[in-house]
Protein backbone atom coordinates (compact mmCIF):
# COMPACT_ATOMS: atom_id res chain seq x y z
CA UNK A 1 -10.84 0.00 8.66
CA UNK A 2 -10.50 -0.62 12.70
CA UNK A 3 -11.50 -3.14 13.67
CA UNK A 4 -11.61 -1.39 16.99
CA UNK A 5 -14.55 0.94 15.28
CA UNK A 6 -16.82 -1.85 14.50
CA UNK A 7 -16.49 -3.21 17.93
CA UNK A 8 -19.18 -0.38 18.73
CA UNK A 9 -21.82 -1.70 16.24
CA UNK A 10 -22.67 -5.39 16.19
CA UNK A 11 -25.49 -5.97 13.32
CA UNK A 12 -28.65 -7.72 14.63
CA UNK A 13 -31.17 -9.88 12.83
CA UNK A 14 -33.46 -12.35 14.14
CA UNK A 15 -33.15 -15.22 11.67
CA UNK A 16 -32.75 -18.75 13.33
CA UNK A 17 -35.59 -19.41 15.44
CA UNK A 18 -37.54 -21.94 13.12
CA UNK A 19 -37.21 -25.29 13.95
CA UNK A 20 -36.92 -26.37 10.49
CA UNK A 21 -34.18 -25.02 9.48
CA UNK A 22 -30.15 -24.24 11.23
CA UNK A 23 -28.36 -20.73 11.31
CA UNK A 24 -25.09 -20.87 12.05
CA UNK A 25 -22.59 -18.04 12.35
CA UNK A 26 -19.01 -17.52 13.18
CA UNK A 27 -16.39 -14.59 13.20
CA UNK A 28 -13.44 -14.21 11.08
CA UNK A 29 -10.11 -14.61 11.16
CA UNK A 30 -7.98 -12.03 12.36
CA UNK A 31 -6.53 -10.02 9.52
CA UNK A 32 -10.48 -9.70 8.44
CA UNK A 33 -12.02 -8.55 11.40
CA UNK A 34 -12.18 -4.88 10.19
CA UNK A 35 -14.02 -5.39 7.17
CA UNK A 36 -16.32 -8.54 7.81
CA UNK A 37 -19.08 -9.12 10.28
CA UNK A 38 -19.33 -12.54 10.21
CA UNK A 39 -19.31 -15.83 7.72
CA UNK A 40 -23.37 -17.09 8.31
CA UNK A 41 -25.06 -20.10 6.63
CA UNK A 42 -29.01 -21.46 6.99
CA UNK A 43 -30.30 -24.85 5.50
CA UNK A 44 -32.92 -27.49 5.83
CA UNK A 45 -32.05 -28.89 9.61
CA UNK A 46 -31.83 -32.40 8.70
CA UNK A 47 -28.79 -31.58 7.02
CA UNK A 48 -26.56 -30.33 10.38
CA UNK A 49 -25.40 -33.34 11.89
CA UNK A 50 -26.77 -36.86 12.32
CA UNK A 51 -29.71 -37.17 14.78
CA UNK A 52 -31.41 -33.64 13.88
CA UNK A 53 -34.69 -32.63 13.05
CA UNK A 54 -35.98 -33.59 9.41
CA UNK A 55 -36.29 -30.54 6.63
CA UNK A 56 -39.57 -29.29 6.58
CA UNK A 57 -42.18 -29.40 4.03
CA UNK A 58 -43.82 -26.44 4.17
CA UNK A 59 -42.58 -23.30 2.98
CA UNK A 60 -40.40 -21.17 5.82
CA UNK A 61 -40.14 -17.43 6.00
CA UNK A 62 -37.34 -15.26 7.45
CA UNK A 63 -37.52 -11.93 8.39
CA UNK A 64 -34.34 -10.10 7.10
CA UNK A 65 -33.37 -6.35 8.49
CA UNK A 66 -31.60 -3.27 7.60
CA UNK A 67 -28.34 -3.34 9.39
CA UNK A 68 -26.02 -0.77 6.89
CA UNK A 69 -24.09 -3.76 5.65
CA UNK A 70 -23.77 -5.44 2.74
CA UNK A 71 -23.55 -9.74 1.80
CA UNK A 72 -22.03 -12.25 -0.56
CA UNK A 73 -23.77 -14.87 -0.81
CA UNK A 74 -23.81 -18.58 -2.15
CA UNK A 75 -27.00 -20.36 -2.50
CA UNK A 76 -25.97 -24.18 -3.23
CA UNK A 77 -27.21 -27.19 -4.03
CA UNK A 78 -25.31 -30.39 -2.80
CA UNK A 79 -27.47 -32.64 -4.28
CA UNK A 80 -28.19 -31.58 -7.25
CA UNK A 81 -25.20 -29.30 -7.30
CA UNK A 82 -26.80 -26.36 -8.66
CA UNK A 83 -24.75 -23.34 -6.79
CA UNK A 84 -25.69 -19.16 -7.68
CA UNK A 85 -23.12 -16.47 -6.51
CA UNK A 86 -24.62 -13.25 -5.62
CA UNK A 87 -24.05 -9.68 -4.05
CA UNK A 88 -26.66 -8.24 -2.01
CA UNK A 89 -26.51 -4.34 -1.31
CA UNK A 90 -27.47 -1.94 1.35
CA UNK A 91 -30.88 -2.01 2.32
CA UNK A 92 -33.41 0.55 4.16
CA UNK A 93 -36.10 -1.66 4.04
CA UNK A 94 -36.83 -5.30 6.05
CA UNK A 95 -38.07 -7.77 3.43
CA UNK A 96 -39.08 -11.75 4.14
CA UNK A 97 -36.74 -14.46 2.89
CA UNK A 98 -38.67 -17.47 1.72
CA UNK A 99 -37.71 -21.19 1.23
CA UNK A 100 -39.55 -23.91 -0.57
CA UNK A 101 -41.15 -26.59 1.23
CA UNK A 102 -38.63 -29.44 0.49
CA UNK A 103 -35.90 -27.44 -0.72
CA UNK A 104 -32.31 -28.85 0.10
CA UNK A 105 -30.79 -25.33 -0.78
CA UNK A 106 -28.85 -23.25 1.70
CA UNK A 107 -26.76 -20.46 1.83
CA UNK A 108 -23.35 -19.49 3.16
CA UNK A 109 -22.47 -15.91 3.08
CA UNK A 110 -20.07 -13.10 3.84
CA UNK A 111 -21.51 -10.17 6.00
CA UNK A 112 -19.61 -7.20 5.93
CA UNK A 113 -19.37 -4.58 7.78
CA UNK A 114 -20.31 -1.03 6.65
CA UNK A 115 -17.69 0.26 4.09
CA UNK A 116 -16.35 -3.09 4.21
CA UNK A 117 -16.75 -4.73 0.76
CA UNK A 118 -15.42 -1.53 -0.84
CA UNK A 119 -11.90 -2.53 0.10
CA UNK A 120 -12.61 -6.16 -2.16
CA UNK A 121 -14.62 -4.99 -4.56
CA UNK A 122 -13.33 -1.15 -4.81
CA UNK A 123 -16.32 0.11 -6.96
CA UNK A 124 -18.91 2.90 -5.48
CA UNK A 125 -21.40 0.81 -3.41
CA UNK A 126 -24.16 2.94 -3.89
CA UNK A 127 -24.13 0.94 -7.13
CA UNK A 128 -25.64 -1.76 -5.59
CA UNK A 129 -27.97 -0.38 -3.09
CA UNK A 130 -31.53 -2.14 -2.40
CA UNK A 131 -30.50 -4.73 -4.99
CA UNK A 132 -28.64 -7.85 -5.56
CA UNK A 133 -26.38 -8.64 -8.26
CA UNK A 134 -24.47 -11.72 -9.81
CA UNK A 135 -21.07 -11.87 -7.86
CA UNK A 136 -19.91 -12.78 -11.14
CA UNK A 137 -19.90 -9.71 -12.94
CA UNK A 138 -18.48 -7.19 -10.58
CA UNK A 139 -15.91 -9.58 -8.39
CA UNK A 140 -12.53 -10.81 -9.40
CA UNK A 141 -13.01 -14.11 -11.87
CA UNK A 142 -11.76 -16.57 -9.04
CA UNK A 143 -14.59 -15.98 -7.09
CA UNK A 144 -16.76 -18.47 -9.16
CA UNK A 145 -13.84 -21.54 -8.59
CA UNK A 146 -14.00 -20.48 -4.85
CA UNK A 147 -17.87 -21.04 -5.09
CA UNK A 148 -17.25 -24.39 -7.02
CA UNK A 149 -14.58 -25.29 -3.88
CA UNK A 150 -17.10 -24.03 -1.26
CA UNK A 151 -20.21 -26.02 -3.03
CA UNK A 152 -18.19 -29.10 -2.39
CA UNK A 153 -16.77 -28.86 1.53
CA UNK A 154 -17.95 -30.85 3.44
CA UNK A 155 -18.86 -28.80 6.58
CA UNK A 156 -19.48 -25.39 7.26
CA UNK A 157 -16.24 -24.90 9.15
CA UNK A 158 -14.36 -25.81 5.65
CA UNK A 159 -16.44 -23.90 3.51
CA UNK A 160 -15.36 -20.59 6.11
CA UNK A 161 -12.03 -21.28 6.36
CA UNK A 162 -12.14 -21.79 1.98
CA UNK A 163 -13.34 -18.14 2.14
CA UNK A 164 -11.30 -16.54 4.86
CA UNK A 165 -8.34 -17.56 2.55
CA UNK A 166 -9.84 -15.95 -0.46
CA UNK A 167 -10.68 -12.99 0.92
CA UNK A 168 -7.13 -12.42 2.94
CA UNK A 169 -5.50 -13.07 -0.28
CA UNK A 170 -7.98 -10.79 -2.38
CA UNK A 171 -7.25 -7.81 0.51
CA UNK A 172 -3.83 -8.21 -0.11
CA UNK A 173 -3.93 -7.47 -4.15
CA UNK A 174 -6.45 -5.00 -3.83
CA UNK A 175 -4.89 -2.63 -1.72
CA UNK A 176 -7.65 0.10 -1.46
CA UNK A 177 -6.46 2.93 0.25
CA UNK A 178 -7.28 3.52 3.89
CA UNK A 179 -9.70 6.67 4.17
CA UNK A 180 -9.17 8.06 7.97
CA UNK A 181 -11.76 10.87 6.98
CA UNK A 182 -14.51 7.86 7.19
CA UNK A 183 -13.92 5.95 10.14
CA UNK A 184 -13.87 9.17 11.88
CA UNK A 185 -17.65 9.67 10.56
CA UNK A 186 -18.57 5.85 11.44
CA UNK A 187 -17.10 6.47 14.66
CA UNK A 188 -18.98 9.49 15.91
CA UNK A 189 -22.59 7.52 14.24
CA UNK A 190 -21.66 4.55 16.56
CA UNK A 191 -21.13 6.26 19.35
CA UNK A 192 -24.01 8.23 19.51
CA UNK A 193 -25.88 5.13 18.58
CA UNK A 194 -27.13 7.14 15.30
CA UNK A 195 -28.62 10.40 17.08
CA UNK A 196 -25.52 12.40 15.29
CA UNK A 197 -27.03 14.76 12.61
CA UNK A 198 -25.09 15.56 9.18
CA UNK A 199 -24.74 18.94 9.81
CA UNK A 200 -22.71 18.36 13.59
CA UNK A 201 -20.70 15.51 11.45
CA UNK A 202 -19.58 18.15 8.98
CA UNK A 203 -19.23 20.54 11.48
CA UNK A 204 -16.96 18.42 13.32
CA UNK A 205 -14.69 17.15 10.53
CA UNK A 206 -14.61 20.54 9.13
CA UNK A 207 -15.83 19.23 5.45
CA UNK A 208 -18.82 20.44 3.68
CA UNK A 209 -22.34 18.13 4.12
CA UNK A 210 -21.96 17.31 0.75
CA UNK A 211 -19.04 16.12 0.50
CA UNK A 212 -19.76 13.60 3.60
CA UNK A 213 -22.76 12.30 1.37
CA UNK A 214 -20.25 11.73 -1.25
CA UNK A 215 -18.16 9.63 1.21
CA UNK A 216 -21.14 7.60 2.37
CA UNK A 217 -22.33 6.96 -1.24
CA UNK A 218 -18.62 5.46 -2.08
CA UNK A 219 -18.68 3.49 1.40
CA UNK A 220 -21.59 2.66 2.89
CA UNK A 221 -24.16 2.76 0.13
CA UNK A 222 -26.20 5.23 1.47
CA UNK A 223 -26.81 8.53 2.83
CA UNK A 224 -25.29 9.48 6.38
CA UNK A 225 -28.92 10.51 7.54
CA UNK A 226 -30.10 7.16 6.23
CA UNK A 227 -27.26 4.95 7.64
CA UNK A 228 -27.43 7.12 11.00
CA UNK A 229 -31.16 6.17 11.47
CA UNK A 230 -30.63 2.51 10.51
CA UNK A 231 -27.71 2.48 13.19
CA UNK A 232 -30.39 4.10 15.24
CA UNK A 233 -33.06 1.53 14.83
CA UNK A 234 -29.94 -1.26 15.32
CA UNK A 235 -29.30 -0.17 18.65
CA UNK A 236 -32.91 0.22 19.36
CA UNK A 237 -33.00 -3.44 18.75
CA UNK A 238 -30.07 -4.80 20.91
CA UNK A 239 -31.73 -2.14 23.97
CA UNK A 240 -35.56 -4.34 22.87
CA UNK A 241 -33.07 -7.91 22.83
CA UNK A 242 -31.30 -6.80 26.72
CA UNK A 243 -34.58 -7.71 28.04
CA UNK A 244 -35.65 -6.68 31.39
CA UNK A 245 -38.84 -4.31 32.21
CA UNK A 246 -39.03 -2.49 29.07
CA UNK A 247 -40.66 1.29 29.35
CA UNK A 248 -41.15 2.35 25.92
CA UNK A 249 -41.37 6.01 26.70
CA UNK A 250 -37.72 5.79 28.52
CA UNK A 251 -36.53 3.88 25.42
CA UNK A 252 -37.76 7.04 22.71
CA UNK A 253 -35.98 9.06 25.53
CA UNK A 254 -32.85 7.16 25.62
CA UNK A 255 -32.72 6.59 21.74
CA UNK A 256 -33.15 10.85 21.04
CA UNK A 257 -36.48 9.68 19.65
CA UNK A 258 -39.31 12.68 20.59
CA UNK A 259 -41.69 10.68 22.17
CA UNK A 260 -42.85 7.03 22.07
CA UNK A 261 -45.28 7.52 18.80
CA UNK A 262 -42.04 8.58 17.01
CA UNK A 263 -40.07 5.71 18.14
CA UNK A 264 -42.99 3.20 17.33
CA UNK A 265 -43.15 5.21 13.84
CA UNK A 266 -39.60 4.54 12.84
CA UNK A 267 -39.08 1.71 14.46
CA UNK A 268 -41.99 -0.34 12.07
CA UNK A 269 -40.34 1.22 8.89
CA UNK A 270 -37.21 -1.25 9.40
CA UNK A 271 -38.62 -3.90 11.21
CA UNK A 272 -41.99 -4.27 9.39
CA UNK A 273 -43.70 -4.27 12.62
CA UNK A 274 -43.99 -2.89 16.42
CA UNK A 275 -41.27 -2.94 18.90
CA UNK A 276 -43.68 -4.99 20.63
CA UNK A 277 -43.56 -8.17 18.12
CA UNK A 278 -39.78 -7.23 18.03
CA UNK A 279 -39.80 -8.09 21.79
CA UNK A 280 -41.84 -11.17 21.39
CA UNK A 281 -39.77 -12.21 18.63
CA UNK A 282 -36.08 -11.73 20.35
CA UNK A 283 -37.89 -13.34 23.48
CA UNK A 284 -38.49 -16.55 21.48
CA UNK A 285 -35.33 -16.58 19.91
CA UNK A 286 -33.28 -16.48 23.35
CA UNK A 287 -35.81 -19.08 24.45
CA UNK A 288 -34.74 -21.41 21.25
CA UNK A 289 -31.25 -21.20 22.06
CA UNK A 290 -31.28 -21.64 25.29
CA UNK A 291 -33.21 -24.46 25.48
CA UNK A 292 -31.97 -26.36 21.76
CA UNK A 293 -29.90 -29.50 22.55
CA UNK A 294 -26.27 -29.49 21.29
CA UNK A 295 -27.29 -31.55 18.45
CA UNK A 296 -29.19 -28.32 16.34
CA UNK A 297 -25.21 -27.11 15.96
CA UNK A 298 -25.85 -23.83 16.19
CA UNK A 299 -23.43 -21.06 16.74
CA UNK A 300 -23.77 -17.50 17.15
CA UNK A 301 -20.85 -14.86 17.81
């Protein structure tokens, strides 16, 4: 992949806000910035750095969204080092993301970017849509000594930079071939911010509809209608998270929606809810981080 192409789509979710807990993410290295979004990792606060707020004990709730990729992820436990490896695959639907009062688990993970995990994992990735699957039985063995390594770092920094090794050296043996015929269908779906129908996008590359579904099912996980409205919803989120005096009739317009009832329509079948609470929520999670002291250690791309 480009990693030109996915500077057109940058995956939104509106995790971090609770006071409770940390969210911390951070790009990639170089040589991975085609194929992964970002490294990200939550936890009971208290467990940041010294001088933070203490876990809470009341059960938390995260909203998570569709956003066309796809995660690894490591939940862990450093004090009673318990540690699960998982894969999670594409999802069309927003689900909630719970946490036990109490709990000292957390979670680093590896977001990648559309199409990206095919190049590590090189399996069909419509195999693992809507689901999410021990890491164990469809990665490369080493993965579970690189979760043992990661369990045991002793910041999140570490535990990334663990990872970014793995994953440059796994990219390397791999070698999945390049497929130009895809980016040029991710690139034509970002740039019309998902408004792109399958029929123009076959039309265009001069391939049948079906075989473009074939593509996206290897890929992405997906159909191309599917992953073209989730891209659609995506930017309608980043357009709801620019602020400013938002007219929600100019916003269907802008977004090829037909009119405002159809935007509000799709919109709450990926976000759960209206654009409305989308703007209240995005509102209080620029408020949190502008006005969180330095001590919360939180970093965002």
């Amino acid at each position: 992949m480009d990693p030109l192409l996915h500077s057109l789509f940058r995956p939104l979710q509106v995790n971090g806000s609770d006071l409770s807990t940390y969210y911390i993410e951070q790009k990639p290295s170089a040589a991975l910035k085609a194929y992964v979004a970002c490294y990200w990792e939550s936890g009971p606060a208290n467990r940041v750095v010294e001088g933070n707020l203490a876990a809470s004990y009341e059960e938390t709730m995260e909203r998570v969204l569709p956003d066309g990729c796809t995660d690894i992820l490591l939940e862990y436990d450093p004090v009673n080092k318990r540690q699960e490896l998982s894969y999670c695959g594409t999802f069309t639907q927003p689900f909630v993301s719970a946490r036990q009062a109490g709990s000292e688990t957390r979670i680093f993970a590896v977001r990648f970017f559309p199409g990206g995990a095919h190049y590590f994992h090189g399996m069909p990735t419509h195999l693992f849509t809507g689901g999410n699957y021990r890491l164990e039985d469809l990665w490369p063995e080493s993965i579970t000594i690189i979760g043992e390594r990661i369990m045991e770092a002793q910041n999140f920094n570490e535990r990334m930079r663990i990872m970014d090794k793995y994953l440059n050296q796994l990219l390397l043996r791999q070698r999945t071939n390049d497929c130009d015929l895809m980016k040029n269908l991710l690139h034509r779906i970002f740039v019309s911010d998902g408004s792109v129908g399958v029929k123009e996008l076959a039309e265009r590359e001069a391939i049948s509809e079906r075989q473009i579904n074939r593509k996206f099912g290897q890929w992405i996980g997906i159909s191309p209608k599917k992953f073209s409205e989730v891209v659609r919803f995506q930017s309608v989120l980043h357009s709801i998270q620019s602020g400013g005096g938002l007219d929600w009739t100019e916003l269907a317009l802008k977004h090829s929606f037909f009119d405002q009832a159809h935007l509000i329509r799709d919109f709450r079948r990926f976000y759960g809810d209206s654009p409305l609470t989308a703007a209240k929520d995005l509102r209080k999670l620029s408020d949190f981080y502008n006005t969180r002291p330095e001590a919360s250690a939180i970093l965002k791309i």
